[in-house]
C-alpha atoms as a PDB file:
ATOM      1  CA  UNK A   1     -51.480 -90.909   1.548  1.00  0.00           C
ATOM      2  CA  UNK A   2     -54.470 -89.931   3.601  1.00  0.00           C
ATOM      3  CA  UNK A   3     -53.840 -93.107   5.638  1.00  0.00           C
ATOM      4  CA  UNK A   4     -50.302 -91.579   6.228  1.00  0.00           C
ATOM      5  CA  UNK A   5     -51.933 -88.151   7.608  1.00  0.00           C
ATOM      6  CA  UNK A   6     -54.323 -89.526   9.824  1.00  0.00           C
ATOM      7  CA  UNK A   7     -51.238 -91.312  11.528  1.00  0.00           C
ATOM      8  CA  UNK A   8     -49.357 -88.196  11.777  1.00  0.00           C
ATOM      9  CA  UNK A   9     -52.414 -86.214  13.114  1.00  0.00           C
ATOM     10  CA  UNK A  10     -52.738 -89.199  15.917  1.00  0.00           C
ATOM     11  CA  UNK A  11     -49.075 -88.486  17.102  1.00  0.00           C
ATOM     12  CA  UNK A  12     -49.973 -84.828  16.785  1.00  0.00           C
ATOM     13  CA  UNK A  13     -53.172 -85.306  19.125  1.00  0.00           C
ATOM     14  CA  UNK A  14     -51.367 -86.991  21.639  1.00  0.00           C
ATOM     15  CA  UNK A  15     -49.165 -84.319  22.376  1.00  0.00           C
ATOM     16  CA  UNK A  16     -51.449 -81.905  22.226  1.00  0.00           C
ATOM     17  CA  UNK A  17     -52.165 -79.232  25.107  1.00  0.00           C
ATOM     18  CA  UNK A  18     -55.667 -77.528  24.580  1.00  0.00           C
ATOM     19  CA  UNK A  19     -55.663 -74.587  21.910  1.00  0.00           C
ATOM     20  CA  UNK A  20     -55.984 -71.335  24.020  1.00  0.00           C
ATOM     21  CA  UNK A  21     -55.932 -68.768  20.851  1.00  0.00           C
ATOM     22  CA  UNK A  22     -57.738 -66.605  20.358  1.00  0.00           C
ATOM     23  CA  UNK A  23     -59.899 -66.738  17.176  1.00  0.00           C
ATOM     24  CA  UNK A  24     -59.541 -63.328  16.458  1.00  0.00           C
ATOM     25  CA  UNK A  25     -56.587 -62.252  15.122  1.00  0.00           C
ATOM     26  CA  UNK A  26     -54.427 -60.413  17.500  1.00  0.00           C
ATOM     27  CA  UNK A  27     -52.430 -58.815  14.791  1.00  0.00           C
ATOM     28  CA  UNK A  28     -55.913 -57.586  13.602  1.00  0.00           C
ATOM     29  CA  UNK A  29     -54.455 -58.724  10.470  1.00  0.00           C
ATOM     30  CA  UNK A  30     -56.109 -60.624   7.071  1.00  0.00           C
ATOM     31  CA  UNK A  31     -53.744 -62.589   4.507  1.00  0.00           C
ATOM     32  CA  UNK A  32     -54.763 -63.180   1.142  1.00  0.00           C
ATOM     33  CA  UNK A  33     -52.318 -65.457  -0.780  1.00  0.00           C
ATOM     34  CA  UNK A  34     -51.961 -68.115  -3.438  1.00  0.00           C
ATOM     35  CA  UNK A  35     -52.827 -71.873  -2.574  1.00  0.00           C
ATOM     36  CA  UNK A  36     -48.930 -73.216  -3.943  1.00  0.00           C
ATOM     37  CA  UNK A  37     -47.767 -75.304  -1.472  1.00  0.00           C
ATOM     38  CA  UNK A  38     -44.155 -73.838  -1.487  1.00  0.00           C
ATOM     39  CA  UNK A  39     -45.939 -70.554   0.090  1.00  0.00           C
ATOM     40  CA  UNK A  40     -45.721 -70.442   4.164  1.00  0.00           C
ATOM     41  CA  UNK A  41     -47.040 -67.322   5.096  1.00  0.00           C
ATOM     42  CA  UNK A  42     -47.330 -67.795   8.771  1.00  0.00           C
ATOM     43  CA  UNK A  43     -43.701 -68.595   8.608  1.00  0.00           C
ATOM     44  CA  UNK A  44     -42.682 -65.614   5.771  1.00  0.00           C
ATOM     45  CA  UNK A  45     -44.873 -63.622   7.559  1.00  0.00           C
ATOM     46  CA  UNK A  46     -43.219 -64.158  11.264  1.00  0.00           C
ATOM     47  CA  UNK A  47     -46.990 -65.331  12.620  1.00  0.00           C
ATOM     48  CA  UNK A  48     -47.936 -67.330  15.214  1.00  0.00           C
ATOM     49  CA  UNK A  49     -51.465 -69.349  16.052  1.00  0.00           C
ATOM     50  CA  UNK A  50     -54.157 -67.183  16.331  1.00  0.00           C
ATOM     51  CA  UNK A  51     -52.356 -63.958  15.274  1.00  0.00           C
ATOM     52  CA  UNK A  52     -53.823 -63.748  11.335  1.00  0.00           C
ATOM     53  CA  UNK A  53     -56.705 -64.852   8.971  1.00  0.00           C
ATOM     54  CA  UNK A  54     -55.438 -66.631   6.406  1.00  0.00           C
ATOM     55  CA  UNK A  55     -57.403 -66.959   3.091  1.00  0.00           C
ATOM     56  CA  UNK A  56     -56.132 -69.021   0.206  1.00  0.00           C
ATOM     57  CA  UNK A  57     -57.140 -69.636  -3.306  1.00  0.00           C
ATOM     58  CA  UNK A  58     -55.634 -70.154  -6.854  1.00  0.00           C
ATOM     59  CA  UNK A  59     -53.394 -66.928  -7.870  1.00  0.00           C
ATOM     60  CA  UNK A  60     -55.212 -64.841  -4.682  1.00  0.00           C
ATOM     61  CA  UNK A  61     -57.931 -63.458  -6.052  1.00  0.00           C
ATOM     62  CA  UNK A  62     -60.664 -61.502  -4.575  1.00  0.00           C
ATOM     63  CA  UNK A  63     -63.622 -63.850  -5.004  1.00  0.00           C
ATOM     64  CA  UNK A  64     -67.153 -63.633  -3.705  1.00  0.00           C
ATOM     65  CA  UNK A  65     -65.863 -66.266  -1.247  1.00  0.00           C
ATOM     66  CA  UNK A  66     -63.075 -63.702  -0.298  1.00  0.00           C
ATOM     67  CA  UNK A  67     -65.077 -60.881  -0.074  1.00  0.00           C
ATOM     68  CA  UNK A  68     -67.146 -62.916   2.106  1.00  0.00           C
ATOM     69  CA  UNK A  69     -64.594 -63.974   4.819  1.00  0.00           C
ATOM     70  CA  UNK A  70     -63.163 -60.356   4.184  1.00  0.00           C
ATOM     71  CA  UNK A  71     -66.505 -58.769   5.957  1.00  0.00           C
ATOM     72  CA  UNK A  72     -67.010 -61.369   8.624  1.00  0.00           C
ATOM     73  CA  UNK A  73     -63.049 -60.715   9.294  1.00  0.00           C
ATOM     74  CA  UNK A  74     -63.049 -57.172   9.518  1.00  0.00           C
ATOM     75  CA  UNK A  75     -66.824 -56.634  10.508  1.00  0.00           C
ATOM     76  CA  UNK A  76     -66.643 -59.084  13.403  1.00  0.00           C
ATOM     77  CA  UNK A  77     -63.226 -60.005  14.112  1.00  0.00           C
ATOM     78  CA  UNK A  78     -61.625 -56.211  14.310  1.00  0.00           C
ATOM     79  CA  UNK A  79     -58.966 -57.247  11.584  1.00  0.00           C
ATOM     80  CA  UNK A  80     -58.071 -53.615   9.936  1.00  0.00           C
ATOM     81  CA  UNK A  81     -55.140 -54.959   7.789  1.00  0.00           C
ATOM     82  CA  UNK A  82     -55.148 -57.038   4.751  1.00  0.00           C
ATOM     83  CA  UNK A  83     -52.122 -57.887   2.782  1.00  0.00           C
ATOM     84  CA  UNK A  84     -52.848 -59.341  -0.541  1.00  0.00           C
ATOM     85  CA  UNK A  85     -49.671 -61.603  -1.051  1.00  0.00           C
ATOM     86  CA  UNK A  86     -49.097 -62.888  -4.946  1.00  0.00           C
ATOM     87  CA  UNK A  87     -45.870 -64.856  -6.398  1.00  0.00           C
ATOM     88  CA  UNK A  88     -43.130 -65.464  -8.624  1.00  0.00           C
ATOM     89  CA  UNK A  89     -44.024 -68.342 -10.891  1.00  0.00           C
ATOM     90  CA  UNK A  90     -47.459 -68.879 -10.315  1.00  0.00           C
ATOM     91  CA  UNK A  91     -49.099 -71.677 -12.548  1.00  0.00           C
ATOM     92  CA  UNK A  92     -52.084 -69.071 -13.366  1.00  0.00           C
ATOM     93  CA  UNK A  93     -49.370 -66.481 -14.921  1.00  0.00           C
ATOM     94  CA  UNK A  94     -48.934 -65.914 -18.568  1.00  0.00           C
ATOM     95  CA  UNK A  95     -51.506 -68.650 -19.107  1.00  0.00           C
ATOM     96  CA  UNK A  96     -54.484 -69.026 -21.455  1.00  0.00           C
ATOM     97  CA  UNK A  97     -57.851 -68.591 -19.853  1.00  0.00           C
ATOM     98  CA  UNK A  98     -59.839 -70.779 -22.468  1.00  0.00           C
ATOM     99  CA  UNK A  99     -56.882 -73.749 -22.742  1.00  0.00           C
ATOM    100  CA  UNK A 100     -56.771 -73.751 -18.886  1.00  0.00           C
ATOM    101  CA  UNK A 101     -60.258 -74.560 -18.865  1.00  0.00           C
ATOM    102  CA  UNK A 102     -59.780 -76.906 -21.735  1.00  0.00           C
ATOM    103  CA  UNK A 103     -56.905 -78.859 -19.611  1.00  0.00           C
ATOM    104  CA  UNK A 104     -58.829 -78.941 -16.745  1.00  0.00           C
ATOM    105  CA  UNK A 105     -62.215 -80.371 -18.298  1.00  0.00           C
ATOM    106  CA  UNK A 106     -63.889 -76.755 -16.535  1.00  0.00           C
ATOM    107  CA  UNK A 107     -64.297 -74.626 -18.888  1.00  0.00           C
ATOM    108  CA  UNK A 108     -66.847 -72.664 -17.497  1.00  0.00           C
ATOM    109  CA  UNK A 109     -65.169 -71.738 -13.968  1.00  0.00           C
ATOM    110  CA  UNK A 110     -63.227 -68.243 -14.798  1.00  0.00           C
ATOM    111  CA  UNK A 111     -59.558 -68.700 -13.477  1.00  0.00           C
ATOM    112  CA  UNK A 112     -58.662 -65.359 -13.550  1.00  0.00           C
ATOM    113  CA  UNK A 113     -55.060 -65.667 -15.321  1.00  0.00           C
ATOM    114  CA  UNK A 114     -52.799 -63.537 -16.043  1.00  0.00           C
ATOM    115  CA  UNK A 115     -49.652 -61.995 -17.487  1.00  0.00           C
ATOM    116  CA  UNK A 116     -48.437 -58.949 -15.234  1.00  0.00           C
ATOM    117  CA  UNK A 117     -48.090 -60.228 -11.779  1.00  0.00           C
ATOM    118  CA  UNK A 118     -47.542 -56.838 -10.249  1.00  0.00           C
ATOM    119  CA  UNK A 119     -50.603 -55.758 -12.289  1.00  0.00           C
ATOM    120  CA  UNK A 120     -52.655 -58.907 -10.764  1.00  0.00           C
ATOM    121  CA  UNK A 121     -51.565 -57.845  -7.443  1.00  0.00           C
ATOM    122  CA  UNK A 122     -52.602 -54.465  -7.529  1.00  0.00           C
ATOM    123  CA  UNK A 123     -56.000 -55.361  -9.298  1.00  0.00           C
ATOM    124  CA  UNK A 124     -56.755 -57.448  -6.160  1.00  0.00           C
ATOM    125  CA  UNK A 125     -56.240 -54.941  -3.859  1.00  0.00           C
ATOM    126  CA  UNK A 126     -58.191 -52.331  -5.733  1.00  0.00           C
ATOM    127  CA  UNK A 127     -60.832 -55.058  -5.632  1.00  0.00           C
ATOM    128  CA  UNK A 128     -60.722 -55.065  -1.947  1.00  0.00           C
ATOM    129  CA  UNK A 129     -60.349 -51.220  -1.742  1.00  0.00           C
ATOM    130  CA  UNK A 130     -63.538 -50.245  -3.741  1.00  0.00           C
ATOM    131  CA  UNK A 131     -65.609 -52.843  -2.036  1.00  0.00           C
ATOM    132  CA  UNK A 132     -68.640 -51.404  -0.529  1.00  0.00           C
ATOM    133  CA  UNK A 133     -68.985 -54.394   1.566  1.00  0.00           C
ATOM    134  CA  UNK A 134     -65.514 -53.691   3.650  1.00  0.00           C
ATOM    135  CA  UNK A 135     -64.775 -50.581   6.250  1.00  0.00           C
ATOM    136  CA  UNK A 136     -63.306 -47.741   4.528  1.00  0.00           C
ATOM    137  CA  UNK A 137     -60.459 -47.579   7.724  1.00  0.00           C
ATOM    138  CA  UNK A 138     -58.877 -50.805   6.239  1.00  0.00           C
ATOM    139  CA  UNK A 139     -55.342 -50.478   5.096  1.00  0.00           C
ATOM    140  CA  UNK A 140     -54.680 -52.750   2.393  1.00  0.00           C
ATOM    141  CA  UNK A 141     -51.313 -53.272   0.715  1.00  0.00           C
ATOM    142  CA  UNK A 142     -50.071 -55.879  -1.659  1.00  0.00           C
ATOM    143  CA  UNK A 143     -46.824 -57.975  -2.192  1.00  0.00           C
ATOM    144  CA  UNK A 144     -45.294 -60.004  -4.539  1.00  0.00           C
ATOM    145  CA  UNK A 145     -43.438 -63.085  -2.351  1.00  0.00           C
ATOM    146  CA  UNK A 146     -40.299 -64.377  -4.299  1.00  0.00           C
ATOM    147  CA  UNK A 147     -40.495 -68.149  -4.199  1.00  0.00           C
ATOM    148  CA  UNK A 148     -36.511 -67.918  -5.610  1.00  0.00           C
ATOM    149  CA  UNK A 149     -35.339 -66.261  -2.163  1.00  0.00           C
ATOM    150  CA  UNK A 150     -38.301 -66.227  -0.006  1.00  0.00           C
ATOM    151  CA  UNK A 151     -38.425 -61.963   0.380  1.00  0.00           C
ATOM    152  CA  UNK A 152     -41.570 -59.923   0.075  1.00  0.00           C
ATOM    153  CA  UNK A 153     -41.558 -57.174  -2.584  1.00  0.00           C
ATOM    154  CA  UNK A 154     -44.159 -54.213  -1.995  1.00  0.00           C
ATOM    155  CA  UNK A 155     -46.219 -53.324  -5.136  1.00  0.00           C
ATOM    156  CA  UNK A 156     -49.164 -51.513  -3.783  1.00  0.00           C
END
């Protein structure tokens, strides 16, 4: 498989016309969604290269790791909006914290399931929202993305 990708990266390089983005985000805009691989956001979102940070982890939650790209984003970069994007059937909903970490042979990483994804959603951007770390001028919002019909539902 990784044989495969390194072929399709070499047909990828040779068309390839240098990368005049910018690296900050000209939306001024931060994305925080799940790591499923049947979520898009720059093409949900309607966002080109170079227009948004994108940050994604298991269930998007606001880690230390987050937080972290979250000040150097906003801090340095001039983002001031952060959408915090959960989704219909994630695999960390309704799920048992202690017999997820059995499964996975890691029982001591926390991986902050849950059961109400709306709830989830607006825990996360509380999390952001309380943060002494972060500008108080952000304007953070959260979604819930529908992977059944691919529309964005406001929760927060």
């Amino acid at each position: 498989m990784i044989d495969d990708i390194l072929r399709a990266n070499q047909a990828h390089a040779k068309d390839f016309a240098a990368n005049d983005a910018p690296s900050r985000p000209t939306k001024q805009l931060v994305v925080l969604t799940c790591m499923d691989a049947r979520l898009r956001p720059e093409e949900f979102l309607g966002l080109s290269l170079g227009s948004a940070h994108i940050l994604r982890n298991a269930g998007a939650v606001v880690t230390d790791d987050v937080l972290r790209s979250l000040v150097l984003s906003t801090r340095l970069m001039g983002t001031k909006q952060v959408l915090v994007i959960g989704h219909t059937n994630c695999a960390l909903e309704g799920v048992d914290e202690v017999e997820l970490g059995e499964r996975t042979r890691a029982g001591e990483l926390q991986f902050h399931v849950f059961d109400d994804l709306e709830g989830h959603v607006q825990a996360q951007v509380q999390c952001i929202e309380s943060s002494k770390l972060l500008p108080d001028e952000i304007n953070v919002r959260g979604f819930v993305y529908q992977v059944e019909d691919g529309l964005l539902r406001q929760v927060v």
